[in-house]
Every structure is written in C-alpha cells, then in structure tokens.
C-alpha atoms as a PDB file:
ATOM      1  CA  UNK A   1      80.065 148.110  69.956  1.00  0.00           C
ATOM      2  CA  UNK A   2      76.757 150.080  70.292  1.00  0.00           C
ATOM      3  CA  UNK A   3      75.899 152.504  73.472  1.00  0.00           C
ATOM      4  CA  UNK A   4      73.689 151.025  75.818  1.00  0.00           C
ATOM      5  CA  UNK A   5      70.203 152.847  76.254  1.00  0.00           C
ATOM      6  CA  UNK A   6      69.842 153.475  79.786  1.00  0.00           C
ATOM      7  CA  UNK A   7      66.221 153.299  81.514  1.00  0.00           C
ATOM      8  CA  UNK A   8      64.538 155.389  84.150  1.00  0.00           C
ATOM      9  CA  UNK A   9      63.613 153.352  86.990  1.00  0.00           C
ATOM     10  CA  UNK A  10      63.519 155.564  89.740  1.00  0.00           C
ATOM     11  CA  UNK A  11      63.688 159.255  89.384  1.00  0.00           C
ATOM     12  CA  UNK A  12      66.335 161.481  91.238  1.00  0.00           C
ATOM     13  CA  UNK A  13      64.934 162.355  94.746  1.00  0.00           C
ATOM     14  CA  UNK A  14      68.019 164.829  94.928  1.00  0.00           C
ATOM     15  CA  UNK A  15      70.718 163.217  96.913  1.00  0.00           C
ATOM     16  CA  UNK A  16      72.550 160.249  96.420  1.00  0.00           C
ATOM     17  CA  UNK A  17      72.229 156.609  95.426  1.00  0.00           C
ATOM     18  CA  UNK A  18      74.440 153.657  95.815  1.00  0.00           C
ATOM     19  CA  UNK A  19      74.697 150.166  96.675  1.00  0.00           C
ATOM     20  CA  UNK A  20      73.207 148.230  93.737  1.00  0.00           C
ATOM     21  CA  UNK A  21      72.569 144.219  94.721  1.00  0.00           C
ATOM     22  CA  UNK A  22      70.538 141.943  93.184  1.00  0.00           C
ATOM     23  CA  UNK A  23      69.112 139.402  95.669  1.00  0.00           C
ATOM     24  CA  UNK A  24      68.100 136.662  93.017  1.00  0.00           C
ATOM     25  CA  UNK A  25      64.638 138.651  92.117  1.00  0.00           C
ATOM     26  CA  UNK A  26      64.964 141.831  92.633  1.00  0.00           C
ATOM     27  CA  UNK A  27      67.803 144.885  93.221  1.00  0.00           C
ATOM     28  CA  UNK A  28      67.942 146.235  96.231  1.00  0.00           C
ATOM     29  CA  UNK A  29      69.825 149.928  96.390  1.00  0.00           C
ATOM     30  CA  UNK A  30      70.509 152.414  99.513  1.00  0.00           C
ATOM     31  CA  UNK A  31      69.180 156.235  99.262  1.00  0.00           C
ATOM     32  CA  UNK A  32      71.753 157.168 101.453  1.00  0.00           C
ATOM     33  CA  UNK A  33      70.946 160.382 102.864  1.00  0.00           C
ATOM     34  CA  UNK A  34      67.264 159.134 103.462  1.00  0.00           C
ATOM     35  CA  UNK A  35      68.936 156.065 105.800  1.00  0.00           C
ATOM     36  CA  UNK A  36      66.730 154.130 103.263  1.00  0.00           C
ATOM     37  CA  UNK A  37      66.951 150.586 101.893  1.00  0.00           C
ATOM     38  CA  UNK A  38      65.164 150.494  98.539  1.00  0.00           C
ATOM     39  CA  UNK A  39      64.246 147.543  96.576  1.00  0.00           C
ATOM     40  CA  UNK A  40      63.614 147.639  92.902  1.00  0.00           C
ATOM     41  CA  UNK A  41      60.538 144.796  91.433  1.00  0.00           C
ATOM     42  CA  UNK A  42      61.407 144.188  87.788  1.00  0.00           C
ATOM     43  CA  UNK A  43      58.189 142.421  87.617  1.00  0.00           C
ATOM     44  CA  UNK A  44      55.937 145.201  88.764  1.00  0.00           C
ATOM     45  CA  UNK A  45      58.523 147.716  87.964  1.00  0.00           C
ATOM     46  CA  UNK A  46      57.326 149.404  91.515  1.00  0.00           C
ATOM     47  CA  UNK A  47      60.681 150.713  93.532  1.00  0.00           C
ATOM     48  CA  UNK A  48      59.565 150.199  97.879  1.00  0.00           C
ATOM     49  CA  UNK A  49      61.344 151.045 100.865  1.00  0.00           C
ATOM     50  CA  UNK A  50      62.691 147.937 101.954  1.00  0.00           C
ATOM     51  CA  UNK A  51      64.483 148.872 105.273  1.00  0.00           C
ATOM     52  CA  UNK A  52      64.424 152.237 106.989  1.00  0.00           C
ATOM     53  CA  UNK A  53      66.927 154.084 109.431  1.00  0.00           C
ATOM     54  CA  UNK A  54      70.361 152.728 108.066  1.00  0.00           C
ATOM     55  CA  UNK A  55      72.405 155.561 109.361  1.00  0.00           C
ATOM     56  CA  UNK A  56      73.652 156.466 105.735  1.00  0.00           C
ATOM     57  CA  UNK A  57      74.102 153.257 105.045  1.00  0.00           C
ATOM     58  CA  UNK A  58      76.405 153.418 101.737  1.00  0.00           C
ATOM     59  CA  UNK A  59      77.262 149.692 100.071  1.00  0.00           C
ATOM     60  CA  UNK A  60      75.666 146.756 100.376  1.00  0.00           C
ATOM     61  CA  UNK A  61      76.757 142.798  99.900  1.00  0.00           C
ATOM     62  CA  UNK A  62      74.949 139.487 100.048  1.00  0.00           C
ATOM     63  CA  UNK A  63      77.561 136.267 101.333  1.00  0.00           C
ATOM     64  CA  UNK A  64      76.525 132.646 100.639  1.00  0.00           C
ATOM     65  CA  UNK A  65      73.944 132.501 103.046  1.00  0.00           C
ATOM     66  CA  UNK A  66      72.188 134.890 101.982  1.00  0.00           C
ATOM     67  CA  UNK A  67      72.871 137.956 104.468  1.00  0.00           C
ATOM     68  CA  UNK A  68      73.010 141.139 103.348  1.00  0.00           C
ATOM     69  CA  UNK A  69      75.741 143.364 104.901  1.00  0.00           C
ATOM     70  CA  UNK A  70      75.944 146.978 104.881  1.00  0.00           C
ATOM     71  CA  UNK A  71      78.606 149.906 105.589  1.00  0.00           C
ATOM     72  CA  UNK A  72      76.585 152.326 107.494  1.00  0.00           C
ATOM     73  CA  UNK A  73      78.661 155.798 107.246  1.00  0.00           C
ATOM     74  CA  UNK A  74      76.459 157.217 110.477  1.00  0.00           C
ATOM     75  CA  UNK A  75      73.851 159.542 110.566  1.00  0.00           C
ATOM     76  CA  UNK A  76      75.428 160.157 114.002  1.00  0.00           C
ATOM     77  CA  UNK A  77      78.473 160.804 114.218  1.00  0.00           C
ATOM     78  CA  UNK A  78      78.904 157.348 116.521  1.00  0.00           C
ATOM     79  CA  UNK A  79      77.322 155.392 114.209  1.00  0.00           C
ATOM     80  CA  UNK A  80      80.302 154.497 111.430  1.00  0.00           C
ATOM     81  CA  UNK A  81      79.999 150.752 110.800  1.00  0.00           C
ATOM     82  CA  UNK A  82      80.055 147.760 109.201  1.00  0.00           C
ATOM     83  CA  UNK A  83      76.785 145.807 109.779  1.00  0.00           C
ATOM     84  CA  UNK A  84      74.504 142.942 108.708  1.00  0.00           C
ATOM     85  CA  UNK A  85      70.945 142.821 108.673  1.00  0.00           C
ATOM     86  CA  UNK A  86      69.363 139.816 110.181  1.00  0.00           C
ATOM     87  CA  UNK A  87      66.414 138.748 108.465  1.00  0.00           C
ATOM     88  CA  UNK A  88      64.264 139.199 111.940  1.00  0.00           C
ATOM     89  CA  UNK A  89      65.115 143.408 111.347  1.00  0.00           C
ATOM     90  CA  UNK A  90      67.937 143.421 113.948  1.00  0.00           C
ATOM     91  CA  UNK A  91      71.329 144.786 113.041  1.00  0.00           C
ATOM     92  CA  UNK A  92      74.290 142.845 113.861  1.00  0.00           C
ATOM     93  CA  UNK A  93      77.511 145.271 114.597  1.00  0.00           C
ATOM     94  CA  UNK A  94      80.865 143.739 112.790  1.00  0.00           C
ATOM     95  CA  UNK A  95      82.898 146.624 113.239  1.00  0.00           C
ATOM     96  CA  UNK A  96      83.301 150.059 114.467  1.00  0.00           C
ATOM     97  CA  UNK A  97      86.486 150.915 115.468  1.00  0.00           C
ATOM     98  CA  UNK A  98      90.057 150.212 114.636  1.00  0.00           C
ATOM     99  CA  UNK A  99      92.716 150.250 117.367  1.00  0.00           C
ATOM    100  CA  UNK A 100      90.032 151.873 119.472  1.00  0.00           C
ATOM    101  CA  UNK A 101      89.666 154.825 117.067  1.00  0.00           C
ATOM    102  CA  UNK A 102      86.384 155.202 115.359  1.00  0.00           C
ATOM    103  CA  UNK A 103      85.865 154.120 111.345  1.00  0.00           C
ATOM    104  CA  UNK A 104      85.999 157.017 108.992  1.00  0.00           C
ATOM    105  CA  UNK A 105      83.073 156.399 106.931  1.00  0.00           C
ATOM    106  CA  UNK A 106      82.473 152.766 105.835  1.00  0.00           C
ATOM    107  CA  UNK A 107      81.940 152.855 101.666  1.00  0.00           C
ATOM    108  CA  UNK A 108      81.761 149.720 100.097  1.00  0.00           C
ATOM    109  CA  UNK A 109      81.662 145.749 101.091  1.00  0.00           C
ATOM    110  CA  UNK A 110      82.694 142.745  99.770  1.00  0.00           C
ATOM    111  CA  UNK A 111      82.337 138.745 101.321  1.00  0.00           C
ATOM    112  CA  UNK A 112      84.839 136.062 100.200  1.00  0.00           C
ATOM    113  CA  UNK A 113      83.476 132.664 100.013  1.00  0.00           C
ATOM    114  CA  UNK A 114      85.304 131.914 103.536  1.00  0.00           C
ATOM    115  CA  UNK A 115      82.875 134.211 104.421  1.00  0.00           C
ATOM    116  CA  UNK A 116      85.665 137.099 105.614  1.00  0.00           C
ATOM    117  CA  UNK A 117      83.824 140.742 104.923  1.00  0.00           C
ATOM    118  CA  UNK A 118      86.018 143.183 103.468  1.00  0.00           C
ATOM    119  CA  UNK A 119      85.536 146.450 103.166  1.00  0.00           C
ATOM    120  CA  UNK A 120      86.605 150.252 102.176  1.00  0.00           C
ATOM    121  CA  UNK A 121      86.929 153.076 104.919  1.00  0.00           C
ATOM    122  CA  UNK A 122      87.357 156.304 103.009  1.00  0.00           C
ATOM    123  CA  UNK A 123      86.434 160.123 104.719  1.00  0.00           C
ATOM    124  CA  UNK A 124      84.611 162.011 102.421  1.00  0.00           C
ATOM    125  CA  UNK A 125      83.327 165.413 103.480  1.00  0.00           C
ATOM    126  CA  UNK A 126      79.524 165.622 104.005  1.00  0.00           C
ATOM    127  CA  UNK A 127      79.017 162.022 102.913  1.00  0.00           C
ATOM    128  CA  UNK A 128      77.318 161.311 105.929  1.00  0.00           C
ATOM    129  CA  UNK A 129      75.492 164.038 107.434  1.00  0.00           C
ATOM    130  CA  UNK A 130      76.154 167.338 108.702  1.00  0.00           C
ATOM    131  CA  UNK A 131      79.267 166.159 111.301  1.00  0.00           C
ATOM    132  CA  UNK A 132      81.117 164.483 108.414  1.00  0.00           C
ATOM    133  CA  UNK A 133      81.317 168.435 106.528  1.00  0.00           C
ATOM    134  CA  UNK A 134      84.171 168.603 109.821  1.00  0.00           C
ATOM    135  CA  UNK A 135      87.521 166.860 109.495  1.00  0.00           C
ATOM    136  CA  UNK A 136      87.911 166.862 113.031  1.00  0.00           C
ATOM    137  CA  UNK A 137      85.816 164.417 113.623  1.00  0.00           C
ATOM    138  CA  UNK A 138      87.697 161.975 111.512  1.00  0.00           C
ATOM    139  CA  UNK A 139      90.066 159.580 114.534  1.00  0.00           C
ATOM    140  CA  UNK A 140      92.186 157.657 112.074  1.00  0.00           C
ATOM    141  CA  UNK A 141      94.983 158.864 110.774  1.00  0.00           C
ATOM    142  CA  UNK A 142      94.787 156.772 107.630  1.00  0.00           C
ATOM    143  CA  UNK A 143      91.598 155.977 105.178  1.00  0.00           C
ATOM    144  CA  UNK A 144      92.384 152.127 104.475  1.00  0.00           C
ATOM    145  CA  UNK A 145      90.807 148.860 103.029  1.00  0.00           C
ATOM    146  CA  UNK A 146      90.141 146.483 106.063  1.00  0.00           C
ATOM    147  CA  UNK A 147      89.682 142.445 106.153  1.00  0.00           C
ATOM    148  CA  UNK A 148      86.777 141.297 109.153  1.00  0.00           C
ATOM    149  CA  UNK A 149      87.629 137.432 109.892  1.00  0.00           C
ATOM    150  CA  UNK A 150      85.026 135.638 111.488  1.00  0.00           C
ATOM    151  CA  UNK A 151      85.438 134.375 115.402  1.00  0.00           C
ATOM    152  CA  UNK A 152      83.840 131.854 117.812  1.00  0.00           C
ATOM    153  CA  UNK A 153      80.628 133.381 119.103  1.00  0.00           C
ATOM    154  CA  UNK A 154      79.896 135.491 115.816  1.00  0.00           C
ATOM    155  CA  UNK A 155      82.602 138.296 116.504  1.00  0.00           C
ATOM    156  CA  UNK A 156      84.831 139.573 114.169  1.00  0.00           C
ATOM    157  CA  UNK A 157      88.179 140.657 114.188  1.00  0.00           C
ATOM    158  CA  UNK A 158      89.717 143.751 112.128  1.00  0.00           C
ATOM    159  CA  UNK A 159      92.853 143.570 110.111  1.00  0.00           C
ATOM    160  CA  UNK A 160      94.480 146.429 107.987  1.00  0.00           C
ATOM    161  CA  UNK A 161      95.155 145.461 104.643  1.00  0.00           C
ATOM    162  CA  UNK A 162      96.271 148.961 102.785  1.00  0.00           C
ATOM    163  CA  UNK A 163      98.680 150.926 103.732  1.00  0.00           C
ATOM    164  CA  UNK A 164      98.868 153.184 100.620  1.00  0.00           C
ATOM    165  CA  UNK A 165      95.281 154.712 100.130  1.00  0.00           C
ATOM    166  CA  UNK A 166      93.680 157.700 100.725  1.00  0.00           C
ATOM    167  CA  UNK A 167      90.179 157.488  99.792  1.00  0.00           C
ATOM    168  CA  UNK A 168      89.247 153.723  98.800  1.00  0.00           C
ATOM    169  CA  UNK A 169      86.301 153.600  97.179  1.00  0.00           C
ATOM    170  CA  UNK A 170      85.094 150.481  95.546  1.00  0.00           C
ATOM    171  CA  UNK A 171      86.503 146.584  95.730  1.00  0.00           C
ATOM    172  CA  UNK A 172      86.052 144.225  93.357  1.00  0.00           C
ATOM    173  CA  UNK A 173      87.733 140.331  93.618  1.00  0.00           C
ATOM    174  CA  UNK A 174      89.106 138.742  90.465  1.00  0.00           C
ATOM    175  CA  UNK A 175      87.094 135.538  89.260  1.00  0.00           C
ATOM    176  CA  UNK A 176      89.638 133.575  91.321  1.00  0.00           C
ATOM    177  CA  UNK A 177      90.314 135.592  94.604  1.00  0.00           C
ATOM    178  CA  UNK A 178      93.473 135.951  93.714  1.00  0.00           C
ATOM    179  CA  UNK A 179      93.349 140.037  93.174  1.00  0.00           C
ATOM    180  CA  UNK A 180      91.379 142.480  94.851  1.00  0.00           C
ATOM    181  CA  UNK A 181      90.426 145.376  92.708  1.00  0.00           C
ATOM    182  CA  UNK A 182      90.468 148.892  94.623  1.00  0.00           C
ATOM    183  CA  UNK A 183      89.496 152.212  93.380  1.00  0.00           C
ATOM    184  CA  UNK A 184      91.633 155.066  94.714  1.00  0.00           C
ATOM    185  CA  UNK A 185      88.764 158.234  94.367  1.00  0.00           C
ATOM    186  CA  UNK A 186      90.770 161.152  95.938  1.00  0.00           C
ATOM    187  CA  UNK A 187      88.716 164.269  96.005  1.00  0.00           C
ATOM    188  CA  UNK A 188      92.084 166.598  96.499  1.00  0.00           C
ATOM    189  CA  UNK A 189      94.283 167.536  93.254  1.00  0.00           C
ATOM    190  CA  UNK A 190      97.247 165.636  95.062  1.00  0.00           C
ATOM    191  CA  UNK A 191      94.992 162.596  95.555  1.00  0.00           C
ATOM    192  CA  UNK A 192      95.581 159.642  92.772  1.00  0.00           C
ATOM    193  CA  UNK A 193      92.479 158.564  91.282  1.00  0.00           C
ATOM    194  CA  UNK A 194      93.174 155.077  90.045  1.00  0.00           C
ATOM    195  CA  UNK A 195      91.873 151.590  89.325  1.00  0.00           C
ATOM    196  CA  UNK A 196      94.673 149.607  91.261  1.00  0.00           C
ATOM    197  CA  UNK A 197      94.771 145.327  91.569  1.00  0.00           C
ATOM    198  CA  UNK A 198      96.188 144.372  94.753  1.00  0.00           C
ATOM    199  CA  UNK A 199      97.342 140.374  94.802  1.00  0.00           C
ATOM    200  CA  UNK A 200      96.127 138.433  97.290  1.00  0.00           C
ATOM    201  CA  UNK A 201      98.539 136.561  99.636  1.00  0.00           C
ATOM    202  CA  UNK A 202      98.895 133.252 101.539  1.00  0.00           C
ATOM    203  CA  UNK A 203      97.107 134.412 105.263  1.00  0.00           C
ATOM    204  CA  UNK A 204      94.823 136.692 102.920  1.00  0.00           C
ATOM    205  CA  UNK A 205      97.445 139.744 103.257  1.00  0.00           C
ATOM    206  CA  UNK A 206      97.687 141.582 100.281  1.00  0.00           C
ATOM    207  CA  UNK A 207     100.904 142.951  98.218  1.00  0.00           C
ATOM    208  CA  UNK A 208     101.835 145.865  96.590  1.00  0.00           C
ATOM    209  CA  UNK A 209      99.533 147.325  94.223  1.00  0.00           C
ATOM    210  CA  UNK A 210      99.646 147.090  90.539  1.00  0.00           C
ATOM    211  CA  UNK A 211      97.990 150.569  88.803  1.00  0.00           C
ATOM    212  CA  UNK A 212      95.523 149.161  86.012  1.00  0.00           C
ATOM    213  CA  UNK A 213      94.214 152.755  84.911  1.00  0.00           C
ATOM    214  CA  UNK A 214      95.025 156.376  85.848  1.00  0.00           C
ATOM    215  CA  UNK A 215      91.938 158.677  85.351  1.00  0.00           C
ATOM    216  CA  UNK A 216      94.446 161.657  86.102  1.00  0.00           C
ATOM    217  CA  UNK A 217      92.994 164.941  87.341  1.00  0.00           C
ATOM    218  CA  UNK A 218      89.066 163.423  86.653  1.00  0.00           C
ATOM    219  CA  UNK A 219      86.638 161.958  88.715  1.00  0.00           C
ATOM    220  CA  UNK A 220      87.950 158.236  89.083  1.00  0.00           C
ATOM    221  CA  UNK A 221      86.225 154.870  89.647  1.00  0.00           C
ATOM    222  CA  UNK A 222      83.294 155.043  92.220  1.00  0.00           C
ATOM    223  CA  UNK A 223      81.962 151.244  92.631  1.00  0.00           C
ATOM    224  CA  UNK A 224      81.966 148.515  90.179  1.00  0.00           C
ATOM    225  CA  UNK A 225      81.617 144.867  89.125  1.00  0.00           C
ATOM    226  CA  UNK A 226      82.508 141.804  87.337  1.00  0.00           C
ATOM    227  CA  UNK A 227      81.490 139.715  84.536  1.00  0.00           C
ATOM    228  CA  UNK A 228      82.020 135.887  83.722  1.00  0.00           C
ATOM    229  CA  UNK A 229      85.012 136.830  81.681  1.00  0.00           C
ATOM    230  CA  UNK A 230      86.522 138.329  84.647  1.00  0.00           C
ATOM    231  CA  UNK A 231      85.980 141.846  83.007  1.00  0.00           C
ATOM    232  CA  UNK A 232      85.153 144.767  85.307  1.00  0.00           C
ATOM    233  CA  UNK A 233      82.862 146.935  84.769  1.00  0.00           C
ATOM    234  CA  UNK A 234      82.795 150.536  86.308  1.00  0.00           C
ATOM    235  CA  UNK A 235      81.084 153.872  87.070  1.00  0.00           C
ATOM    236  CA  UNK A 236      83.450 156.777  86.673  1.00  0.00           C
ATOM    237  CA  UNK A 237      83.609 160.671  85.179  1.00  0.00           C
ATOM    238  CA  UNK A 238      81.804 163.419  85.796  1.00  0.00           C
ATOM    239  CA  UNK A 239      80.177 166.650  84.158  1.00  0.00           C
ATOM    240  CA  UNK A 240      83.189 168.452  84.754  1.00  0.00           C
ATOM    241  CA  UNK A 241      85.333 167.533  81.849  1.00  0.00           C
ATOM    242  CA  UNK A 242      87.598 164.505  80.368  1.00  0.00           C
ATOM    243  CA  UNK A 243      85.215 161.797  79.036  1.00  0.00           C
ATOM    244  CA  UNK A 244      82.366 162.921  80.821  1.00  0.00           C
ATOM    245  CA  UNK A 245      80.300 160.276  82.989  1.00  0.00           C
ATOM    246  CA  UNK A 246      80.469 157.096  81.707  1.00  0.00           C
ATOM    247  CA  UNK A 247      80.308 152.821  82.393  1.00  0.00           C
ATOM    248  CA  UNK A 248      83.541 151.813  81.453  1.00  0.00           C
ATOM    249  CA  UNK A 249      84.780 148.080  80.864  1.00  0.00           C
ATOM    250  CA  UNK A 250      87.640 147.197  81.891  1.00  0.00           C
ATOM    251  CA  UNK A 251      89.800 144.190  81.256  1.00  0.00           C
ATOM    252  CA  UNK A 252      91.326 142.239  83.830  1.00  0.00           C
ATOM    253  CA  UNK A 253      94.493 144.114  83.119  1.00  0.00           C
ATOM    254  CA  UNK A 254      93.268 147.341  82.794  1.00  0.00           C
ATOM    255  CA  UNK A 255      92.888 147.840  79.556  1.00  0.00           C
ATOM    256  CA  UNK A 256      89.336 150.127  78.629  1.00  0.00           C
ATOM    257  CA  UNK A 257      87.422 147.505  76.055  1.00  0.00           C
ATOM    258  CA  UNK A 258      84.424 150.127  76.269  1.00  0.00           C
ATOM    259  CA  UNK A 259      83.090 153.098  77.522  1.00  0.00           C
ATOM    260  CA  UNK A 260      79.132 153.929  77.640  1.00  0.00           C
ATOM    261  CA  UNK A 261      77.739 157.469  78.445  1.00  0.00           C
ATOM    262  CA  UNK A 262      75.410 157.994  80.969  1.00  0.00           C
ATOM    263  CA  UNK A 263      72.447 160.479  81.044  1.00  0.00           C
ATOM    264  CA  UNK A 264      73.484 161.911  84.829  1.00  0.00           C
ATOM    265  CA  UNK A 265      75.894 164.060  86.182  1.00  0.00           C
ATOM    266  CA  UNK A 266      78.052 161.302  88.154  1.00  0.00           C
ATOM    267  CA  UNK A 267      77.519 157.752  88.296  1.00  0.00           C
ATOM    268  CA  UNK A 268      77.653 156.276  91.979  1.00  0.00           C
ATOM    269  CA  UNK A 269      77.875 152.687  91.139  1.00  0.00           C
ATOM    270  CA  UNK A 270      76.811 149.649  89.345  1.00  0.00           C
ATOM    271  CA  UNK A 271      75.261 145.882  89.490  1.00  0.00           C
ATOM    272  CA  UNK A 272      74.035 142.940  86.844  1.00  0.00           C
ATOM    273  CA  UNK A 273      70.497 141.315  87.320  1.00  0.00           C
ATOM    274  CA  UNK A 274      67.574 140.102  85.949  1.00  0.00           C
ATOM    275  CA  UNK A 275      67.184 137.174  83.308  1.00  0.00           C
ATOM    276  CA  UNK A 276      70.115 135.994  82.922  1.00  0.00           C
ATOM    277  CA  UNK A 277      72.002 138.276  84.831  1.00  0.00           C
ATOM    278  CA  UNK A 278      72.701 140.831  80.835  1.00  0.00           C
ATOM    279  CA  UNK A 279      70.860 143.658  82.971  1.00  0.00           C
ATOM    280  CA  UNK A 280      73.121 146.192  84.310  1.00  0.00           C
ATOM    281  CA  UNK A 281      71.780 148.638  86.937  1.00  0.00           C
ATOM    282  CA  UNK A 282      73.079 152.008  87.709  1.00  0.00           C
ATOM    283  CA  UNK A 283      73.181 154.614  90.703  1.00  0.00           C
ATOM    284  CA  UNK A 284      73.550 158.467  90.327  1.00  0.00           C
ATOM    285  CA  UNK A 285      75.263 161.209  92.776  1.00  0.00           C
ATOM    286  CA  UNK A 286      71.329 162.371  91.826  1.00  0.00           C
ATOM    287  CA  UNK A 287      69.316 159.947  93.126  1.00  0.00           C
ATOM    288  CA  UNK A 288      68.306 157.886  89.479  1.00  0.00           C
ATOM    289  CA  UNK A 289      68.231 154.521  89.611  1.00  0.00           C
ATOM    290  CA  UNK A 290      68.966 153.169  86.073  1.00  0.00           C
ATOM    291  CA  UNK A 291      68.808 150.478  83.940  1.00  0.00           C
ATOM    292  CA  UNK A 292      70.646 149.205  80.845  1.00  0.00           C
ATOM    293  CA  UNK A 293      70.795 145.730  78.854  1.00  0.00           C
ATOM    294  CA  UNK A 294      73.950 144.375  77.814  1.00  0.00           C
ATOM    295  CA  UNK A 295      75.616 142.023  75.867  1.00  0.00           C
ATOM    296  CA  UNK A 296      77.597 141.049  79.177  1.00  0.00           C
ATOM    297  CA  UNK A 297      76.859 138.387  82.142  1.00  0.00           C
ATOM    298  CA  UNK A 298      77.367 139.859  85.233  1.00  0.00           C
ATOM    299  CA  UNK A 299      79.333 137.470  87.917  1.00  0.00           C
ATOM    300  CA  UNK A 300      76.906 137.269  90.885  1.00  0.00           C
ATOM    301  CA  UNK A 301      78.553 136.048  93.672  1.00  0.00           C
ATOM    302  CA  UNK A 302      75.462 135.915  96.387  1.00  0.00           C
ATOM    303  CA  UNK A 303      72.712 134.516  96.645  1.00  0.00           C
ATOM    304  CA  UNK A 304      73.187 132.327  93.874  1.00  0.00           C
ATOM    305  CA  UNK A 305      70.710 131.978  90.932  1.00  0.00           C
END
C-alpha cells in the first residue's frame, strides 16, 4: 500500500469545509460559515460559488433525480433544516422541527433509492454561528439520526430512528441498504466516538447498533463514503495526538485495511469523482479542498454516471 499524495485545490479561507458531492462533472462542496455553495471544475481546475446564502448549510446529497439536498445548520438561529434546492434557485423546506421542537443542527444527508432523505441532527457548539456557542438554544432533548418519508403533495414526514446517539455525525448505507453506517463524534470525554452499523429493518426502522471501530479518547469519524467493494472510506484524527489526521478504509466489518495521512489539521469529510470515479476529494476544519487518486472506485449513488 503506498500513501496517497494529496492535491491543493482550493486553499484554506480559514473556516470550515464540508459536503463533498460529485454531480457527474464536477464536485460541488459547502464553505459553511460563508453560507456558500462551491463547485469545483476539474477541467478548468477553477473552484466558483455555485449557490450563495445557505444558512450554514453543512452536507449535501444528490437522489435519483438529480436534486441536491442540503442540511442547513442556520445562520439564524430559526433557520435549522433540512432542504432541497430546486433547480429554478428556490429552496424547498423538508424539515425543521421534531415534535414541534426545533432541529439541533442538521449535519449530514443521505437519499435511499425510495427516495426517503435521511439525515444526522447533532449540536455542536459554534457550528453554526454565534447563537449555536449557547446550549440554551438547543429544544431537543436528544441529538438523533432521523428518516423524512415522502407524502402526497411533496411533504414529508419525520421519524426518529436513534435512540442511542449523542452527536451523529456522518451516514453511510451498505451496498445493499441493509446497514446504515453512523459515526458517533462526541466532543465531551464521556462522549463515544465510534464507527457504529445499524441494520436496517422491515418498515425501514433500524436495530441495535453493532460498534465497527472505537477511536477512544481521539477525534472520531467526521463524514465518509463507500466504494464498489462495499468498503468505507473515512475522514477522522486530529493534530492532537493518536494517529494524527488521516483517510482511513474501513471494511464492511470494521476492520482498518488502510490509513492515509493528510496534510491538515482535521479532515471534515470525503467524496470519489472524476474519471472513473479513483479520485477521492477531501474537506478540512481549514477550509482546503483536496484531492487524491486512488486505487479505489468510489460507489456514487446520484446522479448516475
């Protein structure tokens, strides 16, 4: 196994990055305390602003139509949500609330192919904006993983579907739907920071989590991916000690087939493009935008190729 070089793309404009998504030609990304949209060329190499004001917006998901979805952590403090972007610039609101309590702070999103949108609600401190530094502003008593089932006339409703996080971060779907992959990121020495594999149940419940990898008292999984062998593929670490920060590779039960350093202080999160979909691109807690090629074929879900 060599290292992977990793490429400079887009320099660090000194807050975070996140939300890697390759829409067939390009990678779109989310600058998220700018409320920015950016979209990376790999034929021009030129990195634009491809939407503006996305109130923080965090992760971001294509589904087989070829919407892109967003979890918007709110610039305003009413402004938590789960969104998608219509290709005429309007924003369509999924979800907001939960049992009439506002969302924490929407993280990442995934679509299954029945085209439910499911997605992480963690409350980090400061992630979006200066309310989010205060806890008191968080409603729920619970940060959870959450399952948005479409309705007649284009609404959604909200189902629960973890009942034993505390600060989900990334989700990930086997090759078959039949596990969803959650990182548990806790920030707090008493939080677990863990790659866990929930199984997926008949009425798409899900049952009690299997732990896969325990990164102990270090910085845990942040987002992550999948290739064609159902491998997963994951930003984690940090500057502060244990392996440092690093891509790790995962097998499908947990077990680390690689790990590959990279040049930043914490890597944010993580997605396959370009020819052939070998090219894996990388966010930073800095701002970088990265790029690495592989040996590995990412799984691209949506659009398709």
């Amino acid at each position: 196994m060599k290292n992977w070089t990793f490429e400079t793309l887009d320099p660090a404009y000194g807050a975070v990055t996140e939300g890697p998504t390759w829409d067939g030609s390009g990678l779109l990304y989310t600058r998220i305390q700018q409320s920015r949209i950016m979209r990376h060329d790999p034929v021009s190499g030129a990195c634009t602003i491809f939407r503006e004001n996305t109130n923080c917006a965090n992760g971001l998901t294509f589904d087989a139509q070829g919407r892109l979805y967003g979890c918007e952590g709110g610039a305003a403090i009413d402004s938590r949500r789960v969104v998608r972007y219509e290709s005429d610039g309007s924003v369509t609101v999924l979800a907001d609330r939960y049992e009439g309590k506002r969302l924490n702070i929407p993280n990442d999103v995934v679509v299954d192919p029945d085209g439910c949108v499911w997605f992480t609600d963690p409350y980090y401190e400061g992630a979006a904006g200066e309310w989010s530094f205060d806890r008191a502003n968080k409603e729920l008593e619970h940060d959870s993983v959450y399952r948005l089932d479409p309705q007649r006339g284009g609404v959604y409703s909200i189902t629960r579907v973890t009942f034993d996080t505390t600060r989900p971060n990334g989700l990930l779907f086997s090759l078959d739907y039949g596990t969803l992959f959650v990182a548990q990121s806790g920030r707090e020495p008493a939080e677990a920071r863990q790659l866990r594999a929930y199984p997926v149940k008949t009425g798409k419940t899900l049952g009690a989590a299997e732990i896969l990898h325990d990164f102990g008292e270090h910085r845990g999984i942040d987002g992550m991916r999948l290739d064609t062998e159902g491998n997963i593929i994951a930003t984690a670490g940090w500057e502060l000690g244990g392996p440092g920060p690093m891509i790790y590779v995962f097998s499908p039960g947990g077990r680390v087939l690689e790990m590959h350093p990279v040049p930043c202080r914490r890597p944010t999160n993580c997605a396959f493009g370009g020819p052939g979909l070998t090219t894996l691109y990388v966010t930073t807690i800095e701002g970088f935008l990265f790029r690495a090629r592989t040996e590995r074929v990412g799984r691209l879900l949506f659009p398709a190729q």
